[in-house]
Each structure stands twice: as C-alpha cells, then as structure tokens.
Protein backbone atom coordinates (compact mmCIF):
# COMPACT_ATOMS: atom_id res chain seq x y z
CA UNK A 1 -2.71 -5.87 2.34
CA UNK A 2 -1.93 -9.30 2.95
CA UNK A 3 -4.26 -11.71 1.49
CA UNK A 4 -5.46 -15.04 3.67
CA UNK A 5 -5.79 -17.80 1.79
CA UNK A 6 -9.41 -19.54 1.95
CA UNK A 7 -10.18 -22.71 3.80
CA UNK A 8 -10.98 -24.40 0.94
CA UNK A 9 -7.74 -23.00 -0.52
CA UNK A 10 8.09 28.59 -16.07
CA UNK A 11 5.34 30.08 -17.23
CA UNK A 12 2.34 28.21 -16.13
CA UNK A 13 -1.49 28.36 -17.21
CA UNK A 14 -3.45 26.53 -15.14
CA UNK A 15 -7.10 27.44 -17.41
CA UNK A 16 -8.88 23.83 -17.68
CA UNK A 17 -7.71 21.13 -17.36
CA UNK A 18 -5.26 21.95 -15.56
CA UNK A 19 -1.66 22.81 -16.55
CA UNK A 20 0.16 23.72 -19.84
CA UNK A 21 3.34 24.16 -18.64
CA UNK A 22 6.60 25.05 -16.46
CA UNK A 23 -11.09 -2.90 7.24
CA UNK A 24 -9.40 -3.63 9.44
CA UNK A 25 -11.64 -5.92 7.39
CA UNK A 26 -12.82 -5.78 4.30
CA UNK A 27 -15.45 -8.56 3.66
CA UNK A 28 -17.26 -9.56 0.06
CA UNK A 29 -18.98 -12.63 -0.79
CA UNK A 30 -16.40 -13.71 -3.20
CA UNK A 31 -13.46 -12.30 -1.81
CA UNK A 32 -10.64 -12.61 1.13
CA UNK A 33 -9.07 -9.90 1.78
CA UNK A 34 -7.65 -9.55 4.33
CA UNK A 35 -6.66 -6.20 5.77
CA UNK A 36 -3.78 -6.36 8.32
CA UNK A 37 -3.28 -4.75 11.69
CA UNK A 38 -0.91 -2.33 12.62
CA UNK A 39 3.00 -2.68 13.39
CA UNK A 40 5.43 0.35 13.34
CA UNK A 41 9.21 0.50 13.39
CA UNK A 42 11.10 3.45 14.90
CA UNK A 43 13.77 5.26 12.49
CA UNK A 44 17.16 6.71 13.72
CA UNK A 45 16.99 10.38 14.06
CA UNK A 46 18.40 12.18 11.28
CA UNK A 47 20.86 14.64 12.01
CA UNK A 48 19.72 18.15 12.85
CA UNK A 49 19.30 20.60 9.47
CA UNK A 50 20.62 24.13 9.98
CA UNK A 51 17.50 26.20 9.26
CA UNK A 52 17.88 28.91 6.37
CA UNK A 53 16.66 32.10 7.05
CA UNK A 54 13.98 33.08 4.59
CA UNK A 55 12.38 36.81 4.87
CA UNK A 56 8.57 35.94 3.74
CA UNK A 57 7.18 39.53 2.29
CA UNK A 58 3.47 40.64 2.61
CA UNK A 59 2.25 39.02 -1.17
CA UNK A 60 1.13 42.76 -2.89
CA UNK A 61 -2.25 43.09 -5.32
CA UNK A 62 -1.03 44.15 -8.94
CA UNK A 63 -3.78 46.77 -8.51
CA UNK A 64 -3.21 48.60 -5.28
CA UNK A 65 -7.52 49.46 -4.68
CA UNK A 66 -8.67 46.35 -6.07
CA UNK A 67 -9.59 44.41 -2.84
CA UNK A 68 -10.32 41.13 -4.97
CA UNK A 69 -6.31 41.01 -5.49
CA UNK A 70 -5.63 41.78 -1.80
CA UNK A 71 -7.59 39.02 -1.11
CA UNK A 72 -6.04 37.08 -3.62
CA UNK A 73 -2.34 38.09 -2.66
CA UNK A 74 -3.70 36.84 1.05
CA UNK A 75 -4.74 33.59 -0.37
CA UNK A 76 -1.34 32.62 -2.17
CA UNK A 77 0.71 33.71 0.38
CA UNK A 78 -0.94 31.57 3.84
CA UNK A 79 -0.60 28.63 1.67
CA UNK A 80 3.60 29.22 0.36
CA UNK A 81 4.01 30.54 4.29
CA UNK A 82 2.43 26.95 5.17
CA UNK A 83 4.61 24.97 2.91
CA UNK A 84 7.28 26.33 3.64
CA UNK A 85 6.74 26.56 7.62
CA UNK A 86 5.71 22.22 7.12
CA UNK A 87 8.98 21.56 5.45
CA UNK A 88 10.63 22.71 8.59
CA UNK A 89 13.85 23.75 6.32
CA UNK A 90 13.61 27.53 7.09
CA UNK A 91 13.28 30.12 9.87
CA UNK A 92 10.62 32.23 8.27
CA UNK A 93 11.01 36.48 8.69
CA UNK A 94 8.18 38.35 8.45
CA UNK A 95 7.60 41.75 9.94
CA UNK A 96 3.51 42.68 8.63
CA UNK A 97 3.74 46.22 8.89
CA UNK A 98 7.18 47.08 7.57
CA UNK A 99 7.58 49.77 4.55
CA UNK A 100 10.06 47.12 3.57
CA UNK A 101 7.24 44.67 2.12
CA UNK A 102 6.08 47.95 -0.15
CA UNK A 103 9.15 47.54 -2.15
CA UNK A 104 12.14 45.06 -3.43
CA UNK A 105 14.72 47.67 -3.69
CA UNK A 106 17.77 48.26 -2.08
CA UNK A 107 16.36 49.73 1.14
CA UNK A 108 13.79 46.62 1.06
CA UNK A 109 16.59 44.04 0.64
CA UNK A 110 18.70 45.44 3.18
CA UNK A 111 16.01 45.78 5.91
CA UNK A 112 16.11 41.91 5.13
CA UNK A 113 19.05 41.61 5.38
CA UNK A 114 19.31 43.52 8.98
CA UNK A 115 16.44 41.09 9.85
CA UNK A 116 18.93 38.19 9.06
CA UNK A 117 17.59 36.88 6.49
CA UNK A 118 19.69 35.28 3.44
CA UNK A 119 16.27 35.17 0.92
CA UNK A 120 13.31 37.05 0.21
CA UNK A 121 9.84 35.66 -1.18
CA UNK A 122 8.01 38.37 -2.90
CA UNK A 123 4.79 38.32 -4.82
CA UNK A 124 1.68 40.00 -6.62
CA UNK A 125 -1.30 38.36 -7.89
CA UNK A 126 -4.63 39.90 -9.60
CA UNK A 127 -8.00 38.97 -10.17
CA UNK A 128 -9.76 39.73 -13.47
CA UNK A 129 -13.50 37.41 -13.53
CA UNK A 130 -12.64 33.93 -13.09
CA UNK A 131 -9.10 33.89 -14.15
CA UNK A 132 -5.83 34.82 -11.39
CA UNK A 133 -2.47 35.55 -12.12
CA UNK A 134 0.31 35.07 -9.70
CA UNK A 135 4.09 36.43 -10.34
CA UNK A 136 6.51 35.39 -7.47
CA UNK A 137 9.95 35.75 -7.05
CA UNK A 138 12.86 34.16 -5.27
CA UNK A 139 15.99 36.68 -4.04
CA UNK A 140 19.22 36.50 -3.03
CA UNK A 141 19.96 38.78 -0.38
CA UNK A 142 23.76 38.68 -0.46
CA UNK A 143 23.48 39.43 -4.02
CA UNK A 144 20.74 41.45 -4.30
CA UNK A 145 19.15 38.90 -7.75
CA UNK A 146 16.74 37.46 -8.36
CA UNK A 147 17.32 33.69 -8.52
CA UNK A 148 13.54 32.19 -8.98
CA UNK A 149 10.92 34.25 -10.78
CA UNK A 150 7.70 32.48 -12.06
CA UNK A 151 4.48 33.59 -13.66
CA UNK A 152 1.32 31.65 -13.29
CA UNK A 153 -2.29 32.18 -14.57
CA UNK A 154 -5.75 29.91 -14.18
CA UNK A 155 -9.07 29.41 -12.42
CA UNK A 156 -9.71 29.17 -8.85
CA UNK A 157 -9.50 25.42 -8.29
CA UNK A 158 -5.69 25.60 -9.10
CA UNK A 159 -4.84 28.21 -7.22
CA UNK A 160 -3.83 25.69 -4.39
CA UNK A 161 -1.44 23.85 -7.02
CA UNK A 162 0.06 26.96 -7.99
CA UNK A 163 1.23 27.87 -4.80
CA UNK A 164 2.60 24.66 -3.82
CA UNK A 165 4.73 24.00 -7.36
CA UNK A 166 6.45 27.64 -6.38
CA UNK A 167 6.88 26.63 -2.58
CA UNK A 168 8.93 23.31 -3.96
CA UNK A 169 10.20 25.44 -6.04
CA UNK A 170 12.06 27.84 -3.41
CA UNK A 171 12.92 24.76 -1.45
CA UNK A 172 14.87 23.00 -4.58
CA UNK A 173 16.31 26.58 -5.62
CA UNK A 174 17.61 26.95 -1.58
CA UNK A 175 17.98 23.18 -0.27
CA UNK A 176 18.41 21.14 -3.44
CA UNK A 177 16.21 19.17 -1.96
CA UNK A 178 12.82 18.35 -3.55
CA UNK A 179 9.61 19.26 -1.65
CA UNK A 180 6.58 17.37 -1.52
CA UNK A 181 4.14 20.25 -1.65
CA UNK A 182 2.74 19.70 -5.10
CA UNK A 183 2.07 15.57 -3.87
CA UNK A 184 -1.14 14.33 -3.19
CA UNK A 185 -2.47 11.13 -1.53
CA UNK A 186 -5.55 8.55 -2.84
CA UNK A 187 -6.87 6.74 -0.38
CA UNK A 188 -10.13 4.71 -0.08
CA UNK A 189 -13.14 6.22 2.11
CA UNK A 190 -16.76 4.39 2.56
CA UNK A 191 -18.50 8.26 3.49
CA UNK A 192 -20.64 7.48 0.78
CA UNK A 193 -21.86 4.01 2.46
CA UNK A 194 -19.64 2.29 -0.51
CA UNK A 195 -15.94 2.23 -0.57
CA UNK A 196 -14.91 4.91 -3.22
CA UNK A 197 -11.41 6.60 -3.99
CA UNK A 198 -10.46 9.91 -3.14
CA UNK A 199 -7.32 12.17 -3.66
CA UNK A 200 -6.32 14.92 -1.11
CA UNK A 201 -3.48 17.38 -1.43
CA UNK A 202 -0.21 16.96 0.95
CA UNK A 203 -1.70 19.21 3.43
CA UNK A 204 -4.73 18.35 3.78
CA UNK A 205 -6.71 20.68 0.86
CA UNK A 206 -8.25 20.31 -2.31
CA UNK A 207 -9.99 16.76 -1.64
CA UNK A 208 -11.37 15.27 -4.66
CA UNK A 209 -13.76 12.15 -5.42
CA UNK A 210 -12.52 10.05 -8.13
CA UNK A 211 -15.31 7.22 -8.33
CA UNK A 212 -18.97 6.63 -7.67
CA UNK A 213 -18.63 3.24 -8.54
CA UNK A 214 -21.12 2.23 -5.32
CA UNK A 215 -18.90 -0.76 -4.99
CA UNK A 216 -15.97 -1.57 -2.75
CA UNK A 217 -12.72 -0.29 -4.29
CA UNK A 218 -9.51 -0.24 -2.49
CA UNK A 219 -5.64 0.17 -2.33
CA UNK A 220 -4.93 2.99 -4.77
CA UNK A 221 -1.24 3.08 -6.72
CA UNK A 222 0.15 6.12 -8.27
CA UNK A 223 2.03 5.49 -11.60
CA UNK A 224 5.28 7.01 -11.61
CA UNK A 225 4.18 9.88 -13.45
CA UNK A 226 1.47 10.88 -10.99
CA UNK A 227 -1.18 11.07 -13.93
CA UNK A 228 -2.83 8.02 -13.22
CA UNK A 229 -4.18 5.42 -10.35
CA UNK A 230 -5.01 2.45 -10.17
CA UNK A 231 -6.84 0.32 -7.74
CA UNK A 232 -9.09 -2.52 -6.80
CA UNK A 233 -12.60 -2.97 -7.51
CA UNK A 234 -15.51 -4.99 -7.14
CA UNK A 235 -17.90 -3.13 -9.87
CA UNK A 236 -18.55 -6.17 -11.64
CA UNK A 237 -18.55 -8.88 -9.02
CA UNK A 238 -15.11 -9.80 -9.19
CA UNK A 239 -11.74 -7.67 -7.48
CA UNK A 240 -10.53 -6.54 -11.19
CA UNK A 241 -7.96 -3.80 -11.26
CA UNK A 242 -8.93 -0.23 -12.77
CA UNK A 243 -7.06 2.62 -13.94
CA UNK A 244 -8.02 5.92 -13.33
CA UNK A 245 -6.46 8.43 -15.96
CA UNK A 246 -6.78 12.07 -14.60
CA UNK A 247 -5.08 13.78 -17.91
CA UNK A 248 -8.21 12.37 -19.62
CA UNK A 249 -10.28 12.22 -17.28
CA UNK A 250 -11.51 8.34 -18.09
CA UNK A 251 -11.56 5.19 -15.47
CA UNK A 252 -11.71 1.94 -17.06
CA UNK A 253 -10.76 -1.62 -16.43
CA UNK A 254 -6.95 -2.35 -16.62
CA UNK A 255 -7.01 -6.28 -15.77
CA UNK A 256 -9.69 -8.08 -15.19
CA UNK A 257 -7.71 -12.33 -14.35
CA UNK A 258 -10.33 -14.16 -13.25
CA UNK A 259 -9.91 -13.58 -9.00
CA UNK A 260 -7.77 -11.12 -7.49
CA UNK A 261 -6.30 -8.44 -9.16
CA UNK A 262 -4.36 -5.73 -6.81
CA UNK A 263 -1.61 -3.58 -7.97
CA UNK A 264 0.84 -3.17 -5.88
CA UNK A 265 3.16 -0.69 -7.05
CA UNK A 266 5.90 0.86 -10.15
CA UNK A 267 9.17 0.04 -10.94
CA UNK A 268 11.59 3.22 -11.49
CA UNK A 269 11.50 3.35 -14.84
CA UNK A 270 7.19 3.44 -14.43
CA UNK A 271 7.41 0.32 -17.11
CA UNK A 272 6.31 -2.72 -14.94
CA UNK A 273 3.98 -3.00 -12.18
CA UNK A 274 4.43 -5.67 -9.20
CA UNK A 275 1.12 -6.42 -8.44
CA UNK A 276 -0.99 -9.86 -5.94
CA UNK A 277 -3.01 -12.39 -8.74
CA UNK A 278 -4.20 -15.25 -7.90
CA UNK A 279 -5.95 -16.62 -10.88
CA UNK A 280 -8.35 -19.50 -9.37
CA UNK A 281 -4.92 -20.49 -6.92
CA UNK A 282 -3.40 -19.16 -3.92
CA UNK A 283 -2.29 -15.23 -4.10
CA UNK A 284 0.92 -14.97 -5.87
CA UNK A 285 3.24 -11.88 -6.76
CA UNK A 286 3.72 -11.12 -10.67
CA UNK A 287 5.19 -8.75 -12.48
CA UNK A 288 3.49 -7.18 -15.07
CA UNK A 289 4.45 -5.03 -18.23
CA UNK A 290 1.83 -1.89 -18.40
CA UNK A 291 2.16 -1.90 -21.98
CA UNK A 292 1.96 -5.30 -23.56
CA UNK A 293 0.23 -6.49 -20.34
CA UNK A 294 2.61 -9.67 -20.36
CA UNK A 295 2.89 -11.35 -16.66
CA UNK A 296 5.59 -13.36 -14.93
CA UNK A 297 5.26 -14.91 -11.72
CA UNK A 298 8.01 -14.37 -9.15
CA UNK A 299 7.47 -17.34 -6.92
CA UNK A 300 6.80 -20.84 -7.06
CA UNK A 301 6.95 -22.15 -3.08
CA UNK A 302 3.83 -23.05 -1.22
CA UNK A 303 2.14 -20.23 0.37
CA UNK A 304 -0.10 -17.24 0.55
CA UNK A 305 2.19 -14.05 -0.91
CA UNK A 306 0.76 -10.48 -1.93
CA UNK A 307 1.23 -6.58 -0.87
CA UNK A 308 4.37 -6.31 -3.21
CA UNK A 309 6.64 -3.40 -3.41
CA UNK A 310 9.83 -1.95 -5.25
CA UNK A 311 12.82 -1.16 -4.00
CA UNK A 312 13.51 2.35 -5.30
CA UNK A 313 16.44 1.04 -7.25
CA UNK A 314 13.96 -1.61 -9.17
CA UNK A 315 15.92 -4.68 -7.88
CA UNK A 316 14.24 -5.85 -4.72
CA UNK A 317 10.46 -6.04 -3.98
CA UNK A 318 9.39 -6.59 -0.67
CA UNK A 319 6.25 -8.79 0.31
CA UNK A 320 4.15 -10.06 2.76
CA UNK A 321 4.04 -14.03 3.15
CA UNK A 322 2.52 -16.88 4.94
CA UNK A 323 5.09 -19.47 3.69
CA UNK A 324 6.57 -19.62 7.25
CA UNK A 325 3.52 -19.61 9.24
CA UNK A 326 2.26 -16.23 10.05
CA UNK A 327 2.57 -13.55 7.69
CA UNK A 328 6.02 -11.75 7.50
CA UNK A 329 8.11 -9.21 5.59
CA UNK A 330 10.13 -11.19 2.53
CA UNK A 331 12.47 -9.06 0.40
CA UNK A 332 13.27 -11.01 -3.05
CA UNK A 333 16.32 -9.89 -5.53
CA UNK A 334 14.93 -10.28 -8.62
CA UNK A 335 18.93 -10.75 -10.09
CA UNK A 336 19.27 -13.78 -8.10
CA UNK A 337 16.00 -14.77 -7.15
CA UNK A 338 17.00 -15.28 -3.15
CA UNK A 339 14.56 -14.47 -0.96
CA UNK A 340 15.32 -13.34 2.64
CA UNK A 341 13.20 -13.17 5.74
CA UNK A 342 13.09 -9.77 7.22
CA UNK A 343 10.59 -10.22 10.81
CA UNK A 344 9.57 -12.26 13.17
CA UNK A 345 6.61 -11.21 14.26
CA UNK A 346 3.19 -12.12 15.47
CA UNK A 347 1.59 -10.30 12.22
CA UNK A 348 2.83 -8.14 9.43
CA UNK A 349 1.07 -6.85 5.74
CA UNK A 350 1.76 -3.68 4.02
CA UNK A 351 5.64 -3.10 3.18
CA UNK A 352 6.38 -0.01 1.81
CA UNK A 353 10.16 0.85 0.98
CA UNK A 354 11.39 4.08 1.89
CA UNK A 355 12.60 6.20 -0.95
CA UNK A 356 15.98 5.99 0.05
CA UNK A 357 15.91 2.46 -0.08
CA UNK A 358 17.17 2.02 3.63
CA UNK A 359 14.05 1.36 5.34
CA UNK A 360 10.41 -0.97 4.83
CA UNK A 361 7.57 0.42 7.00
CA UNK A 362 5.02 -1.54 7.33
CA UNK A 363 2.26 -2.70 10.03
CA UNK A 364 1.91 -5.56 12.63
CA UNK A 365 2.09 -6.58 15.61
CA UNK A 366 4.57 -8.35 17.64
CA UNK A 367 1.93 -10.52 19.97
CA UNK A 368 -0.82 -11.77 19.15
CA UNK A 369 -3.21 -9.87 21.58
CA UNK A 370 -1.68 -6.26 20.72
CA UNK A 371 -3.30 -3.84 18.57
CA UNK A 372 -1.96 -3.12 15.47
CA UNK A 373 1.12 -0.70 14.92
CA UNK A 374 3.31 0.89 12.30
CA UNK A 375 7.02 -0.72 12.12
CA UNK A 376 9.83 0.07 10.35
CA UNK A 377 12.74 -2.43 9.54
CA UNK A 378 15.69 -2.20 7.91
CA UNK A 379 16.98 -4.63 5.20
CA UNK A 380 18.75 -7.07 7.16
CA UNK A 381 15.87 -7.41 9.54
CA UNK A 382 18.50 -6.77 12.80
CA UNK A 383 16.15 -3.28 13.43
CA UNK A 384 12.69 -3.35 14.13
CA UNK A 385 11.97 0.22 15.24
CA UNK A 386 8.25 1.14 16.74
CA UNK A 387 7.02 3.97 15.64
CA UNK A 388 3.06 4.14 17.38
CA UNK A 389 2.31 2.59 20.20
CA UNK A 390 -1.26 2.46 22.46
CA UNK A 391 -3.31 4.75 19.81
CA UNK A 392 -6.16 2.67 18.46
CA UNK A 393 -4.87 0.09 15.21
CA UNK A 394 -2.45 1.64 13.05
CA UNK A 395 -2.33 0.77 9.55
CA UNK A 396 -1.40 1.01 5.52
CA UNK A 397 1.57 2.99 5.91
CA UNK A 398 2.78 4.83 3.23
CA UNK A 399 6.03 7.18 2.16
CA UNK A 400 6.05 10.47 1.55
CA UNK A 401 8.33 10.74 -2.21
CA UNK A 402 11.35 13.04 0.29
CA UNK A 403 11.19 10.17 3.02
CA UNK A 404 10.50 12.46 5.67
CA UNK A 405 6.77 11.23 6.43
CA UNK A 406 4.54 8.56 6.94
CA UNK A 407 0.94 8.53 5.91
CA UNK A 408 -1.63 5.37 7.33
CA UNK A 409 -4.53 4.64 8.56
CA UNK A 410 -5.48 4.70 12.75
CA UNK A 411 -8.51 4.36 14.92
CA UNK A 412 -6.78 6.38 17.43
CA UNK A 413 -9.99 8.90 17.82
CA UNK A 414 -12.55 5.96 17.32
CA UNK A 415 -13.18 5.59 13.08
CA UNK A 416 -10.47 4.40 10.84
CA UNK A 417 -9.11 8.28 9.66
CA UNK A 418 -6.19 9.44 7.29
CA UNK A 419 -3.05 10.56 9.63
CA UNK A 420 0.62 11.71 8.67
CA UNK A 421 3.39 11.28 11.21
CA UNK A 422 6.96 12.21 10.94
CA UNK A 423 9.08 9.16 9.72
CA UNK A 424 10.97 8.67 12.99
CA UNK A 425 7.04 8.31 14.61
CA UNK A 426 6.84 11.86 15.55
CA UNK A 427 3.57 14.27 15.95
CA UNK A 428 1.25 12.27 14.59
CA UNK A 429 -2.03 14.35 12.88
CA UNK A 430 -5.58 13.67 11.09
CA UNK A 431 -5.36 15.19 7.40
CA UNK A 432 -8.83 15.44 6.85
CA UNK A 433 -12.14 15.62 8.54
CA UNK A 434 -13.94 13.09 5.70
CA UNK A 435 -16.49 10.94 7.83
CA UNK A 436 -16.45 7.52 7.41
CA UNK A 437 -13.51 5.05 7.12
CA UNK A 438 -10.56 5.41 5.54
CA UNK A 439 -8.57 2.81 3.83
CA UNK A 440 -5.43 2.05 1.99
CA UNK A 441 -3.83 5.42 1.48
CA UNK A 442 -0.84 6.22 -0.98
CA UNK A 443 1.49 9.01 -1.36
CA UNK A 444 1.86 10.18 -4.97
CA UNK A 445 5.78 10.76 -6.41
C-alpha cells in the first residue's frame, strides 16, 4: 500500500491445538493511507508439464458397516481428489465401481496399471466420538511399493489440514515439487462493519476470524514460519503494528513508533522484517530485527516510500515511491545500496516478488483515467506484462509460496472480494463468499 504523504507533510495427531507432529481507500482521522489501484503485468507462459497419471481409489471405512467412516472416507477423499485435480500436475483415474478399489493387491495394482496409471492413492479412515483417524498411502505401480504411507488422528476441525498436508505430500513424493495445499491466506474484511483479519485455507475452506478488535486493521504478513501474523491496527488511536501468534493463541502489540507502523514482509532467514515507519516524518522503509527490535533506515532521499518487499534471496527489496513524481516500483540492493527504477507508469503500490525471484507483481495503472489492474514486471523493468484488464479495480496482489498463482483484491462483481488467478492472468475466481470488503490479502509460505 503506498502511503501519500499529507499536505502539511509421519505420524500426525491433530487433538487440540492442532498438530504434534510429522479501500480502494482506507480513511481515519489520523491517518493517510492510501490504498492503490490496480495494475497487472502478464507472465510468459511456462512450458507445458507432462501430466502424471495418478489412479485415485474409492477412500474405504476401517469398519466396513459403520456408515460414520463411509462418510468420513467420503470426506477425506473429495478434498485430496480436489488438491490434487487444482495442482493440475496429474491426470486423475478413477473408475467408482471397480472391485479394484476393494483391494491393493496384485489384481488391484494391475487393473491400475491397465487403466494407465503409474500411482495409486489409497485410504481408510474411522470415526470413534469426536476423534478421526486417517491412514493413506502412496504406490508405485511399476513396483508394486508403497512409497508414501501416513497415519493421522484428531478432531473434526483438522480434518481439512490433514488432507491437504498428505495431498502435498503425494505431489513432493511424485513431482518434487512442493504444493501449496496446506497454505492459507489472511486478508482484511469489514463484514463485521469494522475492518478485522481473517485467514482462509488455499481453496477456499476453513475461514477463520482472528480479531474483534472493532477497529480498522489491515495488510496482514505471514512470518516465515507461518505461525504468526502481523498487521496494522488502529485499536488505540494510532496505526501500531500487532502480532498475532496462532501456536499460543495471543495478539498483542509488536511496535507501537509514534505514526505509522506497517510490516511489510520477512527476510529468508525469518530474522528481519522490512516494514513503512514514519515516525512524525514522511513514510520511510526500515529494516527491523524481530528479536532485539533494533531499526535501520534504508533511505535518506526526499520522498514518500513504503509497501516494501524481499527478494526471495534477502538481497533486494522492492518498494513503492513518490521520489520521481508519481508513485513507482524501486528495487534497492541492500549490498550496494543502488536503487533502480523499475515503471513508468501513471500509478503503482503493492510489489510483491515472485518466489522465484524473476518477477514483481504489483497494481497500477498506466493512465491516469484507467481503472486499476494487476502488473507484473520483471527486474530490469523492459517487461510490463498485463495480467487483468476491464474487470472492476484490481488490487493487493499477492504470491502463492510455488509461484503458480496470484491472490488480490477486485470489484469485478461490484464489492471489493478475495480472487486467485493463475500467474500468467489466467481464470480468474472468488475464494470466498464473505460479505463485505476485502482488503490486503497475503499468501502464507
């Protein structure tokens, strides 16, 4: 968000808590921030992934009559089928009324096999009160092993997490690529009639309340580690930054400068935050050290600078600036301290740098009278790439952690709602049906 200065100036238990193992403006009083309109850049196509052939088995009840584990079995396996359908890395088998999904012997594994299939996901879950247990398995079907095997056991609310740790899982095991079904976005949503944080899972499920704060809180950041956010709020009067810790399940104030106080994201190594102060001057970008809470400021020229983020290699941040008239995308090397202009555009806030470090999306516009659009950019500047176009104001973009997606904001069906896209721009879709406005969202690692 780019802030306008002022005319004055493998076994796993998931029992409680949780797991054991393996606007467009947004006006207060004393504030001015500033939230930015929309800009998109197009990516280049990445080159077509062969699909693997996965046979996806009917998921069995441990207790053949029990109808609570059928049910159960049901449940686990539409969400592992969705996972691993939305990480469009495999061309799912599944034949419903086959013998074969009775058994995983050698007349199961070579009806798979005849199906083409090169893997088999198999499973059984039970139900016993309030507590589930879930045993899946990964095979091989050209050798006939089992490759992946893990046990899980908890209460209904993590039934959706269990599912989508074994669905990355199977894609890591097959792809060695990581998945993103165990991620979650916080985001910022004024349902309430105040401006509170909420978390939702990848796809849409499991969406969670963090704060009743009644107050206007904004632009949530995930520590590296995923077990903690941390955001903006105005619960006492002035934008201090809070820190939400879900392990232990406290929120409390994490600094409180006197002004703004917006995090703006972690350094690899989860040590130091880059984060917008501007302690009674104009907005400035400053590092500072989560533990000892010591602060250095990155620039000293004239000008309105915030929205700061790392590159993934912890030697760049990008920002947004005024210092050459409207605000633009800035990349600084913090070995050198040279800062480079990346656009040229009518508007621009919100860089975000891809996890492969090749590309800053980020939103704008490139005329004054357009609506605003997601952008991406690459890190000379020479490609500005569109990615929506004539759908409402586009905003807050954000990475998924395998680079493959793009969450923001966009009025495109009236209210400000939550959408994902496909990084090159690609079918675009609401995550949730929240009312109100939504604000600010951020993909988790």
């Amino acid at each position: 968000m780019f802030i306008r200065r002022p005319k004055t100036r493998i076994v796993f238990s998931f029992l409680s808590p949780l797991i054991l193992l393996s606007s467009s403006f947004i006006l207060h009083p004393s504030s001015f921030l500033y939230a930015q309109a929309d800009v998109y850049i197009g990516v280049t196509a990445s080159k077509e992934f062969k699909k693997t052939a996965v046979a996806l088995a009917e998921f069995l009840p441990a207790r053949a009559v029990n109808p609570k584990d059928l049910e159960l079995a049901e449940a686990f396996r539409g969400i592992i089928r969705a996972d691993l359908l939305y990480s469009r890395y495999f061309d799912l088998k599944e034949e419903p009324f086959s013998p074969a999904n009775l058994s995983t012997g050698a007349d199961a594994i070579k009806f798979w096999k005849t199906a083409g299939a090169a893997y088999l996901v198999s499973a059984k879950a039970s139900q016993r009160e309030s507590v589930w247990t879930f045993n899946a398995r990964l095979h091989d079907l050209g050798t006939g092993k089992i490759i992946l095997e893990k046990f899980y056991q908890g209460e209904p609310r993590a039934l959706r997490r269990a599912a989508h740790l074994f669905s990355d899982d199977v894609i890591l095991r097959i792809t060695g690529r990581k998945g993103l079904a165990h991620s979650k976005l916080a985001f910022s949503n004024n349902s309430t009639g105040f401006k509170e944080i909420y978390i939702v899972d990848y796809d849409g499920g499991n969406l969670l309340q963090l704060t009743d704060d009644r107050s206007i809180n904004l632009l949530p950041r995930w520590s590296q580690d995923a077990t903690k956010i941390y955001y903006t709020t105005y619960r006492y009067g002035n934008p201090d930054m809070f820190e939400i810790d879900r392990k232990a399940g406290k929120i409390r104030p994490f600094t409180t400068y006197q002004g703004l106080n917006i995090p703006g994201g972690f350094s690899p190594d989860g040590l130091t935050m880059v984060m917008t102060l501007s302690r009674g001057d104009d907005p400035n970008i400053y590092i500072l050290n989560v533990v000892t809470k010591k602060l250095k400021k990155m620039l000293t020229a004239f000008g309105v600078s915030s929205s700061p983020t790392y590159s993934p290699d912890g030697a760049q941040i990008a920002f947004i600036s005024d210092r050459a008239g409207n605000p633009q995308v800035f990349v600084l090397d913090l070995e050198t301290k040279k800062i480079r202009k990346l656009t040229r555009m009518n508007w621009c806030d919100s860089p975000n740098w891809s996890p492969s470090g090749e590309w800053i999306v980020f939103a704008g516009r490139a005329a004054s009278k357009e609506k605003l659009n997601i952008f991406l950019t690459d890190l000379t500047g020479s490609q500005i790439r569109r990615l929506t176009d004539k759908a409402g104001n586009n905003e807050d973009p954000s990475w998924s952690p395998d680079g493959r997606f793009i969450a923001f904001t966009s009025t495109r069906r009236g209210r400000r709602e939550l959408f994902v896209m496909d990084a090159d721009g690609s079918a675009p879709h609401p995550l949730t049906d929240l009312k109100g406005k939504t604000y600010t969202p951020n993909w988790s690692p």
